[in-house]
Protein backbone atom coordinates (compact mmCIF):
# COMPACT_ATOMS: atom_id res chain seq x y z
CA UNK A 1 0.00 0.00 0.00
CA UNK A 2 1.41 3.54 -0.75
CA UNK A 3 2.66 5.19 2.06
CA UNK A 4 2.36 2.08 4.52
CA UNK A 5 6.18 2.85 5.06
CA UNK A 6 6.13 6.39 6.10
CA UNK A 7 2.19 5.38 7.85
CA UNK A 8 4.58 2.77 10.29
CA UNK A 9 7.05 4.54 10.91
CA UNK A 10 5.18 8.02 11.92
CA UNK A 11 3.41 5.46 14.17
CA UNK A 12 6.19 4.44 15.89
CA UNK A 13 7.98 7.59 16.04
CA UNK A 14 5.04 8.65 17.75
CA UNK A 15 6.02 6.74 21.45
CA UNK A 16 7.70 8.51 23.50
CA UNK A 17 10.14 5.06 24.02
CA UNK A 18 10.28 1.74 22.87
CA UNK A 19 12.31 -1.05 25.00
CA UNK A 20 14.38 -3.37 22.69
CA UNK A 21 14.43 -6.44 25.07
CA UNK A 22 18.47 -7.00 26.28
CA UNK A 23 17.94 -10.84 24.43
CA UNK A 24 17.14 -8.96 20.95
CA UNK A 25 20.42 -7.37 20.15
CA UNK A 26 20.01 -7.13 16.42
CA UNK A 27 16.60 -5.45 16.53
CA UNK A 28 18.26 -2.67 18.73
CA UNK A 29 21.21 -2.59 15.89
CA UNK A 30 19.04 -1.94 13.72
CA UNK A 31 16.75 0.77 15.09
CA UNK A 32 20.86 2.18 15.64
CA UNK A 33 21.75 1.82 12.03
CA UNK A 34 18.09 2.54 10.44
CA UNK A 35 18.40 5.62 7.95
CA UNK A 36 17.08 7.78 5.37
CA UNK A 37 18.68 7.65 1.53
CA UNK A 38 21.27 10.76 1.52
CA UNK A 39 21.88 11.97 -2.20
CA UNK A 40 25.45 11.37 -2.87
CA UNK A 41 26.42 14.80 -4.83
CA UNK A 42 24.54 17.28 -2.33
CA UNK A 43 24.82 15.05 0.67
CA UNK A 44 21.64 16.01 1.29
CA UNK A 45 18.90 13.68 3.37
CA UNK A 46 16.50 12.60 0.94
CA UNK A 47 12.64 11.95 2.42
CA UNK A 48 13.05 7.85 1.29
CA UNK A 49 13.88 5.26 3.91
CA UNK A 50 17.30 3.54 3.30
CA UNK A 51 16.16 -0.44 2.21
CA UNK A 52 19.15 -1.99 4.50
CA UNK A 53 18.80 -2.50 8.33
CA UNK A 54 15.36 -2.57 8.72
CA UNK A 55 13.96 -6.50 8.63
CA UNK A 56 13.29 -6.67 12.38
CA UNK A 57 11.56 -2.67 12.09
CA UNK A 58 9.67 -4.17 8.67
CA UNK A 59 7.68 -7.44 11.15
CA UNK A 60 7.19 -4.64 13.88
CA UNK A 61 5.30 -2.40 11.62
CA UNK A 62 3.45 -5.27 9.88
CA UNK A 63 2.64 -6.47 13.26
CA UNK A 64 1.51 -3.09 14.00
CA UNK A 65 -0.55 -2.70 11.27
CA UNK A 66 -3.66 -2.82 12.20
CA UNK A 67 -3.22 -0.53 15.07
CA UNK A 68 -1.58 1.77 12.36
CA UNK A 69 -4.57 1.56 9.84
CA UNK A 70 -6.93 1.61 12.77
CA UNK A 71 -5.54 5.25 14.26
CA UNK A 72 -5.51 6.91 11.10
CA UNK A 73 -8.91 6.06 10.44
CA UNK A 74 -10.45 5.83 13.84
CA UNK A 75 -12.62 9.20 15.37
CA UNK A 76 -11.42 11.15 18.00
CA UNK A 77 -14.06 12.05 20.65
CA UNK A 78 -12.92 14.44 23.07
CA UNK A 79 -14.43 14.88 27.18
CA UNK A 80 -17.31 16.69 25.46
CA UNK A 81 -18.16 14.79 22.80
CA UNK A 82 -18.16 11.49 24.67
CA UNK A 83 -20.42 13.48 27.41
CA UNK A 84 -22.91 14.34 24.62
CA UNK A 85 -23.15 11.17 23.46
CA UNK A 86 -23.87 9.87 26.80
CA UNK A 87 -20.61 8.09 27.53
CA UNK A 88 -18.47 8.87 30.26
C-alpha cells in the first residue's frame, strides 16, 4: 500500500520510548543503524527510507498494522463529545 512505510514509521515515532528487550540485540542494531537515503552529490537527506537495516523494524510495523490503519482512520471524541453522546 502507498505510504504504509512512512504510515509505520510516523506510528512508531510517535512513542515517547520503545524497550528493545536485552535478548534482541540485532533489533536494537538496527533501530541504531536505520536511515534515510542521503543523495550522494549534495549530501543532502532525501525523504526515502534507506532499504538496509530494517527486517526486524519491517515485522514490527506489519505487526503493527492494524493498530496503524486503525488510528488513522479511527474518530477522535474528546471529554465533550463522549459526554454528549452519553458516555463517560
Amino acid at each position: 500500500m502507498a505510504g504504509s512505510i512512512e504510515d509505520g514509521l510516523a506510528y512508531l515515532k510517535s512513542f515517547r520510548q520503545i524497550v528493545v528487550h536485552p535478548r534482541c540485540p540485532k533489533i536494537a542494531q538496527e533501530f541504531r543503524r536505520y536511515a534515510y537515503q542521503v543523495d550522494r552529490l549534495t549530501l543532502d537527506i532525501l525523504p526515502k527510507v534507506e532499504d538496509a537495516n530494517n527486517h526486524g523494524i519491517d515485522a514490527l510495523r506489519y505487526a503493527l498494522d492494524g493498530l496503524i490503519t486503525h488510528k488513522a482512520r479511527a474518530p477522535v471524541f474528546t471529554k465533550t463529545a463522549l459526554k454528549q453522546l452519553g458516555t463517560r
